[in-house]
C-alpha atoms as a PDB file:
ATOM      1  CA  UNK A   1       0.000   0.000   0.000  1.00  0.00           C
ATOM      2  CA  UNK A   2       2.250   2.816  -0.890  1.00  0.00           C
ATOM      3  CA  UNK A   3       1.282   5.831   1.384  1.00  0.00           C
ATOM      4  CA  UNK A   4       2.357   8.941  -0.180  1.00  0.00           C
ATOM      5  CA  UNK A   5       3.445  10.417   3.334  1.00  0.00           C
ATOM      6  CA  UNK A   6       2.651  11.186   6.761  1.00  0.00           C
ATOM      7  CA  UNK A   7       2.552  15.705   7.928  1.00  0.00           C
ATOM      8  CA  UNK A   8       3.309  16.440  11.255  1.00  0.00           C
ATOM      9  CA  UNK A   9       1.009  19.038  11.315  1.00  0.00           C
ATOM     10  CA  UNK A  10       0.977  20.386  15.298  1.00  0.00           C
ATOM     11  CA  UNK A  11       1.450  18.858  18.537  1.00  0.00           C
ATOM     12  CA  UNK A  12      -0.842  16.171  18.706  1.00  0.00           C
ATOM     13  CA  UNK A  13      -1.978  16.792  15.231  1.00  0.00           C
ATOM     14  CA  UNK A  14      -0.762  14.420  12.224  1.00  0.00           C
ATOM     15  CA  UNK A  15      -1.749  13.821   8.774  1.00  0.00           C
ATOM     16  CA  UNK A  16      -2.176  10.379   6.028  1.00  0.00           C
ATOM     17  CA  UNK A  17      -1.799  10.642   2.641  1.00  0.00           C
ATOM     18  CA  UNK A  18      -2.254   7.676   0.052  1.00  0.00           C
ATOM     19  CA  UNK A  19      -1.973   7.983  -3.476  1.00  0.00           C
ATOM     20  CA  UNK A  20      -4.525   5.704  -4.617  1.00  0.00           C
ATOM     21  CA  UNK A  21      -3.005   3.127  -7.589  1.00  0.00           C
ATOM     22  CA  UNK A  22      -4.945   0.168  -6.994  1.00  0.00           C
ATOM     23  CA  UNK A  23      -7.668  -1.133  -8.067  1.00  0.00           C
ATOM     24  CA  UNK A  24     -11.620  -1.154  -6.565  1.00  0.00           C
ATOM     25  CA  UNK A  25     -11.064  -5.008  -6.606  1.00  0.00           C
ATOM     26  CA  UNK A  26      -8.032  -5.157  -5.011  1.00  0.00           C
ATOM     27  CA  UNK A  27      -8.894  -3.008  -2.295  1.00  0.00           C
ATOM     28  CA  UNK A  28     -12.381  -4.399  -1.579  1.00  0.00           C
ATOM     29  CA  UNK A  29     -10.005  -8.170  -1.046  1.00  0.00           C
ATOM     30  CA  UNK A  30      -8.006  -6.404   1.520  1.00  0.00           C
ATOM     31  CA  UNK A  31     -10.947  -5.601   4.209  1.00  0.00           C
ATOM     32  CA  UNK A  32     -13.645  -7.113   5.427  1.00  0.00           C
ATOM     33  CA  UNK A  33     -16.002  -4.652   6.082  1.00  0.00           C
ATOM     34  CA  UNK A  34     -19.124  -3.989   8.337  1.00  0.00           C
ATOM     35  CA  UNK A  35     -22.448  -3.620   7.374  1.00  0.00           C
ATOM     36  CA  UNK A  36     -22.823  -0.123   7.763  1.00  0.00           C
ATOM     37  CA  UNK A  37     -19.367   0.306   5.782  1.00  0.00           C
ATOM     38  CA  UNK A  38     -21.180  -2.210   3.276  1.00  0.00           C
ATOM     39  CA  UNK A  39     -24.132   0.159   2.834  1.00  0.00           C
ATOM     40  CA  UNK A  40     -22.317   3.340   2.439  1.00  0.00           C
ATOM     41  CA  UNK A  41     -19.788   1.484  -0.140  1.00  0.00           C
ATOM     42  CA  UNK A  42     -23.004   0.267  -2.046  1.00  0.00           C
ATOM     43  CA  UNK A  43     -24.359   3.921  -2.346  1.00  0.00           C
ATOM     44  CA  UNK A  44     -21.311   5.199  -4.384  1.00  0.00           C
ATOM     45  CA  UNK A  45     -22.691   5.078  -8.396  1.00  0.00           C
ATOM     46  CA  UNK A  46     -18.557   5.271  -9.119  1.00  0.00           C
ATOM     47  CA  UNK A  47     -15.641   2.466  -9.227  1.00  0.00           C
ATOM     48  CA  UNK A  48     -13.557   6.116  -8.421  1.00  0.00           C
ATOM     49  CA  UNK A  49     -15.862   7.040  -5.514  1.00  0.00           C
ATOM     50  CA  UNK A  50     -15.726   3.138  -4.429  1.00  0.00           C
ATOM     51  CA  UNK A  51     -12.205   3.045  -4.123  1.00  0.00           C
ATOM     52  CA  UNK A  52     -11.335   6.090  -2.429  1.00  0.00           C
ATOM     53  CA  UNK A  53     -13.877   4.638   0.195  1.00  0.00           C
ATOM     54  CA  UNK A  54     -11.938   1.491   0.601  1.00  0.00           C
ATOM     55  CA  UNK A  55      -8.486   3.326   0.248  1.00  0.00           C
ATOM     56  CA  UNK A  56      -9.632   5.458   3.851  1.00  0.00           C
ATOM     57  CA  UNK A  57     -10.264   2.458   5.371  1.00  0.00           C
ATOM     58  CA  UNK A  58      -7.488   0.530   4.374  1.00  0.00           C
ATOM     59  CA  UNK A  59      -5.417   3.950   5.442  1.00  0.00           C
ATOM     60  CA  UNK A  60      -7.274   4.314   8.825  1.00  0.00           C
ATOM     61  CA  UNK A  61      -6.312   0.409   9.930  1.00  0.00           C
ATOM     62  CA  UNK A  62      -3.106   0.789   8.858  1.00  0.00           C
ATOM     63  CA  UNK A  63      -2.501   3.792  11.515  1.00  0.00           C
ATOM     64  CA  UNK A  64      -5.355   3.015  14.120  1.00  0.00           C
ATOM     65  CA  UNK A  65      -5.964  -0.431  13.578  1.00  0.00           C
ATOM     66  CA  UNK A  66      -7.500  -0.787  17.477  1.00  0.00           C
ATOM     67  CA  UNK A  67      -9.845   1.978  16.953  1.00  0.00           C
ATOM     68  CA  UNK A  68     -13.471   1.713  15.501  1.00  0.00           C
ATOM     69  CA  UNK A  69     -14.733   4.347  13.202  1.00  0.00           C
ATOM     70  CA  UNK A  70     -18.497   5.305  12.967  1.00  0.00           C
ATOM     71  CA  UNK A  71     -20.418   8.289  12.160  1.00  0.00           C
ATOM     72  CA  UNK A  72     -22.610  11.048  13.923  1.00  0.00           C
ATOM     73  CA  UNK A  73     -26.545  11.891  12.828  1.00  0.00           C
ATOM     74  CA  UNK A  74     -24.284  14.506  10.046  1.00  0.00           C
ATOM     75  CA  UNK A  75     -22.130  12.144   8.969  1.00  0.00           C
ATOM     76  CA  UNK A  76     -19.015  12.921  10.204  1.00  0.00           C
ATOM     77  CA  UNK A  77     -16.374  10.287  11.292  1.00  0.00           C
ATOM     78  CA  UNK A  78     -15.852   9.323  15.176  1.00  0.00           C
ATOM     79  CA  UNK A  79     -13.418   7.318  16.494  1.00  0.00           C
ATOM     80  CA  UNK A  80     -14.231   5.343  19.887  1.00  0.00           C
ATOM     81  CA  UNK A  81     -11.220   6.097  21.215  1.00  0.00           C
ATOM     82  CA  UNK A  82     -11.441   9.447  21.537  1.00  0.00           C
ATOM     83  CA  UNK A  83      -8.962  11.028  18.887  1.00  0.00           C
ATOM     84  CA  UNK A  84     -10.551  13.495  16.501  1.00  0.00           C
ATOM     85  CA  UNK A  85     -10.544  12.318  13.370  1.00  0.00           C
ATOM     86  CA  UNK A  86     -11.384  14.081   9.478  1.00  0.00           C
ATOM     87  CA  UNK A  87     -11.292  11.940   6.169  1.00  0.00           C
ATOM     88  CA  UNK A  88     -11.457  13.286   2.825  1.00  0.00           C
ATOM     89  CA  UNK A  89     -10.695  11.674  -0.282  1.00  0.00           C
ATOM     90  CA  UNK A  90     -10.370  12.596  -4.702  1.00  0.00           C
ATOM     91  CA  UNK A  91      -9.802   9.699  -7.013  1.00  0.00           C
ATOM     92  CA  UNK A  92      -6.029  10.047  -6.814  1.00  0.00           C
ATOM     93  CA  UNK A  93      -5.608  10.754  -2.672  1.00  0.00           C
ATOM     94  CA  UNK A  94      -7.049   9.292   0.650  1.00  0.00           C
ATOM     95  CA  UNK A  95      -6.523  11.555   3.378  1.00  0.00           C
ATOM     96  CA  UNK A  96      -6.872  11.428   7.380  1.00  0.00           C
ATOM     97  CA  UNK A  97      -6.182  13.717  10.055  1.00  0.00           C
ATOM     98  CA  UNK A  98      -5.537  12.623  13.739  1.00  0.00           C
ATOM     99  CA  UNK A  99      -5.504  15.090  16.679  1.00  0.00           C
ATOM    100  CA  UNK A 100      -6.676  15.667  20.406  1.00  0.00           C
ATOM    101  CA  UNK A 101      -8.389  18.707  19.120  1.00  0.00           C
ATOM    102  CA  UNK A 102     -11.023  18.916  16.749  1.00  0.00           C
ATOM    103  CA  UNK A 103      -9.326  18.757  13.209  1.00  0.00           C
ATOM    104  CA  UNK A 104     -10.594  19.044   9.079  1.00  0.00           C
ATOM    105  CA  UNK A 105      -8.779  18.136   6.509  1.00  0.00           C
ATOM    106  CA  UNK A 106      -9.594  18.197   2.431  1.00  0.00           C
ATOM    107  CA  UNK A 107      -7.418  17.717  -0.137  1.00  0.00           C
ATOM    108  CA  UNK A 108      -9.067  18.266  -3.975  1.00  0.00           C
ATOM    109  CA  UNK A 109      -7.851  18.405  -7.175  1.00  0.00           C
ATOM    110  CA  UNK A 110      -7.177  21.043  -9.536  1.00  0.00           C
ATOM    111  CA  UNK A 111      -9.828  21.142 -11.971  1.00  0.00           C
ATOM    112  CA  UNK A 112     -11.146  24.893 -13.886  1.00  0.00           C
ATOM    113  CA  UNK A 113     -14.808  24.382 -12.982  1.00  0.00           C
ATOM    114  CA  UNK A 114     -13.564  25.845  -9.589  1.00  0.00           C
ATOM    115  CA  UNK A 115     -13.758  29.589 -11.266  1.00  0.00           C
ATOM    116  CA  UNK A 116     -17.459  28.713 -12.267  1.00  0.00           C
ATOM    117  CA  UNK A 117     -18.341  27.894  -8.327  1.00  0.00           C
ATOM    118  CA  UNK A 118     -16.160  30.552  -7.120  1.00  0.00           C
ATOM    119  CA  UNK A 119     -18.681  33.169  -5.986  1.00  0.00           C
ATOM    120  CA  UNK A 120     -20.598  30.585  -4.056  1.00  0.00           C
ATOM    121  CA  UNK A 121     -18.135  30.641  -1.331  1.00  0.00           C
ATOM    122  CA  UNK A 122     -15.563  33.418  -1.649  1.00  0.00           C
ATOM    123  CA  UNK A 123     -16.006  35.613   1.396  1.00  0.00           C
ATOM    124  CA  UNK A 124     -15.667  39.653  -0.255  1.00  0.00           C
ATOM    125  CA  UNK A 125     -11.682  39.813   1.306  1.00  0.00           C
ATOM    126  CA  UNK A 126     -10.720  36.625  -0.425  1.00  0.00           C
ATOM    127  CA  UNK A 127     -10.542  38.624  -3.931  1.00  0.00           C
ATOM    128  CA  UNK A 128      -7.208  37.888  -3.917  1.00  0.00           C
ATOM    129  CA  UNK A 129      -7.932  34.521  -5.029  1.00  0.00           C
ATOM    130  CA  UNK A 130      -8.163  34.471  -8.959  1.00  0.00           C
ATOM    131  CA  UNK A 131      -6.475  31.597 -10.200  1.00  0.00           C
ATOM    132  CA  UNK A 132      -7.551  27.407 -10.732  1.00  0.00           C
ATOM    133  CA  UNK A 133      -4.940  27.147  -7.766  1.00  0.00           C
ATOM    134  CA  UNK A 134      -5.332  29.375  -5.533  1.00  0.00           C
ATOM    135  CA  UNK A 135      -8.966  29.032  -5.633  1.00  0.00           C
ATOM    136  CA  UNK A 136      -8.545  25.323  -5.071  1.00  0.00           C
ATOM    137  CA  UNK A 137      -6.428  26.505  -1.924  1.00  0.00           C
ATOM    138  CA  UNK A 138      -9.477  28.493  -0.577  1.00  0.00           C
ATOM    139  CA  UNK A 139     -11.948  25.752  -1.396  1.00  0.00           C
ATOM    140  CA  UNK A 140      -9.880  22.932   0.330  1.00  0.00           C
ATOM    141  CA  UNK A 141      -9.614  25.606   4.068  1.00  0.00           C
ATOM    142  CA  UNK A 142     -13.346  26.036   3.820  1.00  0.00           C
ATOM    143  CA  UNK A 143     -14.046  22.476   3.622  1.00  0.00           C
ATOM    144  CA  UNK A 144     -11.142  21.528   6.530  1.00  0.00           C
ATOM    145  CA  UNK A 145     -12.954  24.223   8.638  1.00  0.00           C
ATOM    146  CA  UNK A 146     -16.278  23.366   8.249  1.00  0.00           C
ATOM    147  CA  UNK A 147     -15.636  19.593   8.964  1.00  0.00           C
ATOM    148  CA  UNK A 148     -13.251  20.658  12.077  1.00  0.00           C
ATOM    149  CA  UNK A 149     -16.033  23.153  13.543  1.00  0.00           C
ATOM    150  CA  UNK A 150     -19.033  20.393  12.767  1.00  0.00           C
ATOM    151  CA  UNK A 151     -22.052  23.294  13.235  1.00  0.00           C
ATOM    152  CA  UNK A 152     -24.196  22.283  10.197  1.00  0.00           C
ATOM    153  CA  UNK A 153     -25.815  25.314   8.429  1.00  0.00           C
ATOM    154  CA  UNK A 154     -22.481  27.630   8.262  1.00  0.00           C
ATOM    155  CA  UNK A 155     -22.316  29.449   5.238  1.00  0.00           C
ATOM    156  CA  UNK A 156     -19.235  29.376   3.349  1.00  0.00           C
ATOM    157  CA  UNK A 157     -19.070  32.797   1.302  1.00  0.00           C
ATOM    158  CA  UNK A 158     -19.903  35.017   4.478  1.00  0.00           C
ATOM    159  CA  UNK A 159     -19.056  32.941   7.824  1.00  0.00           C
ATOM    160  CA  UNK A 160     -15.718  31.327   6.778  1.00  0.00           C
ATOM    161  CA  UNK A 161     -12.489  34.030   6.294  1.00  0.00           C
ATOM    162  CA  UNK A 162      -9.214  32.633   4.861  1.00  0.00           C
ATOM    163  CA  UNK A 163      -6.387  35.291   5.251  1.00  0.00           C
ATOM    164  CA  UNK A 164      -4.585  36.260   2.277  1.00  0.00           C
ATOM    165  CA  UNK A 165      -2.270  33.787   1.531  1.00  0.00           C
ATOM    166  CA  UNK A 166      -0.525  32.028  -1.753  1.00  0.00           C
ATOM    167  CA  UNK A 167      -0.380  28.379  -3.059  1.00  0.00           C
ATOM    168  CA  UNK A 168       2.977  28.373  -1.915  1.00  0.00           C
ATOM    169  CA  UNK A 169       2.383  28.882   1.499  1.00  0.00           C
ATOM    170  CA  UNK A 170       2.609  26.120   3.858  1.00  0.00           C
ATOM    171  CA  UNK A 171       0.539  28.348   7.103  1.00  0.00           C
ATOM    172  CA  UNK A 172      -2.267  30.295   7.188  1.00  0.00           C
ATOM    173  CA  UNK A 173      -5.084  31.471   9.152  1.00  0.00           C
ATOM    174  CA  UNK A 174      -8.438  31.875   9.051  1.00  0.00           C
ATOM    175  CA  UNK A 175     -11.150  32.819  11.153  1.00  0.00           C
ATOM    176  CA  UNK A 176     -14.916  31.306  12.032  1.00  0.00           C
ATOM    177  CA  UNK A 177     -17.733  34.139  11.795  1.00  0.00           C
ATOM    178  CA  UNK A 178     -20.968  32.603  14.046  1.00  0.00           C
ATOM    179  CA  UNK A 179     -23.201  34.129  16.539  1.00  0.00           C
ATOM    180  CA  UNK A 180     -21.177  37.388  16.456  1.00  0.00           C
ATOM    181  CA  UNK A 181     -18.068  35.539  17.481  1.00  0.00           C
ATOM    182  CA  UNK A 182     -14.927  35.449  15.274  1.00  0.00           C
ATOM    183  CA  UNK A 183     -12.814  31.994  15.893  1.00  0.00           C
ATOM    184  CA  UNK A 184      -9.795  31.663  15.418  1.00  0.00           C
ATOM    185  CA  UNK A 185      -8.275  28.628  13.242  1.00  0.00           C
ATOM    186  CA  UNK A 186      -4.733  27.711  11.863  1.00  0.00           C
ATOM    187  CA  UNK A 187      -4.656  25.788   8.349  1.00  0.00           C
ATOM    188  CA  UNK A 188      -1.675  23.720   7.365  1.00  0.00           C
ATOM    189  CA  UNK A 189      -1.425  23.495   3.639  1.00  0.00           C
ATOM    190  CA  UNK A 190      -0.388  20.979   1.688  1.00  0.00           C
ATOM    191  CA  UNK A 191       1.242  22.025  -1.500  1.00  0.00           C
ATOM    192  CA  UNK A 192       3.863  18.394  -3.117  1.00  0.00           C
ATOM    193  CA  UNK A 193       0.704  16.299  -3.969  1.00  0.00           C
ATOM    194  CA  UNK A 194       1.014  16.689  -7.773  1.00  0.00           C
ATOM    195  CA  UNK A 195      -1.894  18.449  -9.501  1.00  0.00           C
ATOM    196  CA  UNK A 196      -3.713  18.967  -6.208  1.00  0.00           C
ATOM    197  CA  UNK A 197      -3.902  21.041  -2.768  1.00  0.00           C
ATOM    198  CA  UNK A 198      -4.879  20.218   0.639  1.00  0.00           C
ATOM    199  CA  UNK A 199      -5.436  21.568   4.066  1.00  0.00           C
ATOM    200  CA  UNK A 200      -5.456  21.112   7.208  1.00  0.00           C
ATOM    201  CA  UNK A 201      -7.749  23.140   9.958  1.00  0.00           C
ATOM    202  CA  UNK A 202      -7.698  23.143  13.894  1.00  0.00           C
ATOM    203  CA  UNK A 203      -8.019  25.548  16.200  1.00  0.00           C
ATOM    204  CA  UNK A 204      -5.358  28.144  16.806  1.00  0.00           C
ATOM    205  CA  UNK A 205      -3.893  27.436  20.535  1.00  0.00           C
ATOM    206  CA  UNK A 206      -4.386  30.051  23.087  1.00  0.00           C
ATOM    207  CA  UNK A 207      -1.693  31.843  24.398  1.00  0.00           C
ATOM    208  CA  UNK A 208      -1.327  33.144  27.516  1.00  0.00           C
END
């Protein structure tokens, strides 16, 4: 299983990559999987989408093989043992995050139809974003926060504020608009997965 590579993000915060090479079949021969695992794998239309599946949980026993992973009435991932946990996945990557603080991670491709959806969640001060990339960059923080802050109903394009930053940064910050409160979050990106961009989202550490 060749695992693209492990981030150490923060203190207590790490995360998986896998470049995905192998095959639906070959994956599906590796697990055995439960029946609520069966039913989500069986709802995926895509070999693609059915792969990544299995390539997450191939990548989450392979780093905590003790732990058991269900979901909440949203859909997002818990762990039993009490480690945060975020999963994302494209057709090329599998990706998990691990911390003792809530944590999001996405990692997405770079495809153009990102300039077509821009204006659904571009917050006004984000106009420095303008190209495929960078965009991409802006997309993949918005989805790491939202899955790290797990409040359904947050609005992308006014509630979610990524500081100006470039693809080439490797930090950034954003911050978490709700209920008149402004939250601050850190975002690791990752920038050496070819053709894509990912980030990771936690919250920034207090300092006293």
């Amino acid at each position: 299983m060749p695992q693209a590579q492990n981030i150490h993000v923060s203190e207590g915060i790490t995360a998986y990559f896998w470049e995905i090479r192998e095959t639906e079949a070959f994956l599906g021969a590796q697990l055995t999987l439960n029946s609520e695992e069966k039913s989500l794998l069986q709802a995926k239309k895509h070999s693609k989408d059915r792969a990544s599946f299995l390539a997450v949980r191939l990548l989450l026993n392979a780093i905590v093989s003790s732990a058991s992973l269900t979901y909440d009435r949203f859909g997002a991932p818990l762990l039993d043992n009490g480690q945060h946990i975020s999963i994302s996945h494209s057709p090329h990557y599998a990706a998990i995050a691990l911390a003792n603080v809530p944590v999001g991670i996405d990692v997405e491709a770079h495809r153009p139809k990102i300039t077509r959806i821009a204006p659904r969640f571009l917050h006004p001060s984000e106009n420095y974003a303008q190209t495929m990339v960078s965009l991409t960059q802006i997309w993949t923080a918005k989805e790491a926060l939202y899955k790290a802050y797990r409040t359904p109903g947050i609005h992308f394009s006014k509630q979610l504020q990524v500081t100006q930053c470039t693809p080439n940064d490797l930090r950034g910050n954003a911050l978490i608009i709700d209920r008149e409160q402004k939250i601050p979050f850190s975002l690791t990106f990752v920038t050496n997965l070819p053709q894509h961009h990912a980030t990771i989202a936690y919250p920034t550490p207090k300092v006293y």
